[in-house]
Protein backbone atom coordinates (compact mmCIF):
# COMPACT_ATOMS: atom_id res chain seq x y z
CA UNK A 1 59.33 -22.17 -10.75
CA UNK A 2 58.63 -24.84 -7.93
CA UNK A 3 55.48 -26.36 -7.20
CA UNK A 4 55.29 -24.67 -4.16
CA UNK A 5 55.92 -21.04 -5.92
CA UNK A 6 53.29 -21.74 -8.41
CA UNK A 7 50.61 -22.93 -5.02
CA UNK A 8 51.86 -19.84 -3.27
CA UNK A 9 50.96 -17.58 -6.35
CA UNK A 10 47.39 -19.76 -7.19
CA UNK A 11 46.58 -19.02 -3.50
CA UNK A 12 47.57 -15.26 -3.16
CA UNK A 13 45.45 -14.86 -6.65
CA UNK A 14 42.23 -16.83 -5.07
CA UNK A 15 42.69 -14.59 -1.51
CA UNK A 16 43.07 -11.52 -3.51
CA UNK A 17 39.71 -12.42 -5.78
CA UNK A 18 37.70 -13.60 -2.12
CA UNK A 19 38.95 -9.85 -0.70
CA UNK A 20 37.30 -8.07 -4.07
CA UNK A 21 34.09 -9.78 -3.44
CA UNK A 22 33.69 -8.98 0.38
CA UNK A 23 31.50 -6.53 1.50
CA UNK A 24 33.08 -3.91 3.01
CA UNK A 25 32.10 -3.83 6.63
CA UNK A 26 33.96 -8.11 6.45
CA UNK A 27 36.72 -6.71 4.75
CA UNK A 28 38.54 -5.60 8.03
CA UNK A 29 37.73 -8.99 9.46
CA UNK A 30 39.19 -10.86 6.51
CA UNK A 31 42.43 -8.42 7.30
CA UNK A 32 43.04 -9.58 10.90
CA UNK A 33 42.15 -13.23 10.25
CA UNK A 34 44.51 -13.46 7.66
CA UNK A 35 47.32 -12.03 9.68
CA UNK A 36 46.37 -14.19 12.48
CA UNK A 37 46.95 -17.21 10.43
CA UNK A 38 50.22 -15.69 8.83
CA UNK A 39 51.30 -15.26 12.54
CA UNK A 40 50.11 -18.02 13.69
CA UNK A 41 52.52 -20.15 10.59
CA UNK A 42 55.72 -18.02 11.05
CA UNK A 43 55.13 -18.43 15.10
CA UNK A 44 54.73 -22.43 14.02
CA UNK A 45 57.74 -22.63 11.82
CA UNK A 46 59.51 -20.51 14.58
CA UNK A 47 59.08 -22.79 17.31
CA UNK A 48 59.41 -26.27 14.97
CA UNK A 49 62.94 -24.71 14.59
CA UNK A 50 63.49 -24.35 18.47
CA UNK A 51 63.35 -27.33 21.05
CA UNK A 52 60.62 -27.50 22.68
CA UNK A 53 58.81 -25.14 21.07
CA UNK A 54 55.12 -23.95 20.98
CA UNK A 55 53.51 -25.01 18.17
CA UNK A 56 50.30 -25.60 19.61
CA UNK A 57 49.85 -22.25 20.50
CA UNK A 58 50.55 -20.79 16.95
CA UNK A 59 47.95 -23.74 15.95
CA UNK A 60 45.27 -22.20 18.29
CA UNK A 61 45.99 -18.58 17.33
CA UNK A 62 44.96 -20.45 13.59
CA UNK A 63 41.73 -22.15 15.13
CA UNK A 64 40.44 -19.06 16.91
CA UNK A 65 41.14 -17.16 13.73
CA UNK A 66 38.41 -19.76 11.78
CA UNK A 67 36.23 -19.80 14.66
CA UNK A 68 35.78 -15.82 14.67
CA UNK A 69 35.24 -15.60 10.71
CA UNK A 70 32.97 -18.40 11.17
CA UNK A 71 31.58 -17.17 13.78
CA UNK A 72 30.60 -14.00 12.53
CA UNK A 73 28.87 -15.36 9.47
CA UNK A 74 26.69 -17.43 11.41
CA UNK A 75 25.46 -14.63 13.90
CA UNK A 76 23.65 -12.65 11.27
CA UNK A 77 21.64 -15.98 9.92
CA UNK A 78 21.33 -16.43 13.57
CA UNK A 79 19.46 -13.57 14.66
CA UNK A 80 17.64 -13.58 11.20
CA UNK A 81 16.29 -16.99 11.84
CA UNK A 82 15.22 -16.05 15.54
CA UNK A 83 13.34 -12.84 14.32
CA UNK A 84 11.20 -14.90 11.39
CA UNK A 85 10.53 -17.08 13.60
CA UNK A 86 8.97 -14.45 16.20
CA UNK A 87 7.19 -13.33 13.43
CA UNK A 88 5.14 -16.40 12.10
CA UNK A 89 4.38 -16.74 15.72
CA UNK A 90 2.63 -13.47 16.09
CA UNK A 91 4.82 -12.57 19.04
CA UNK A 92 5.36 -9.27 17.49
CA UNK A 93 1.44 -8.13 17.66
């Protein structure tokens, strides 16, 4: 088995532990970020193999993909932080 077999497996085994612990309402989040990125590397690898290719576009289908997870586990913290704060200023009385 190649080194790059054996990082293949040790990352599907680390995904598929990160998927268990999800809640489930992230779960279908997880799901189309991760085939984002998988499109996003066979659309790379597709257009490395082609001349003049668009590999910066598979590379921003990647991006937006992080930006979207990230995204929507800061909103949550986000609105948590703004309602607190409304509250230990009395705004709600």
């Amino acid at each position: 088995m190649s080194l790059d077999q054996r990082a293949a497996e040790d990352l599907g085994r680390k995904l598929e532990e990160l998927y268990r612990d999800l809640p489930d309402n992230q779960k279908e989040v997880f799901d189309f970020v991760l085939a984002q990125a998988v499109r996003g590397v066979t659309e790379q690898v597709e257009a490395n193999s082609e001349v003049g290719g668009y590999g910066q576009d598979a590379m921003k289908r990647v991006l937006f993909g992080a930006a979207g997870v990230t995204g929507q586990q800061a909103v949550p913290g986000a609105i948590n932080w703004i309602v607190k704060s409304a509250r230990d200023a009395n705004l709600f009385s």
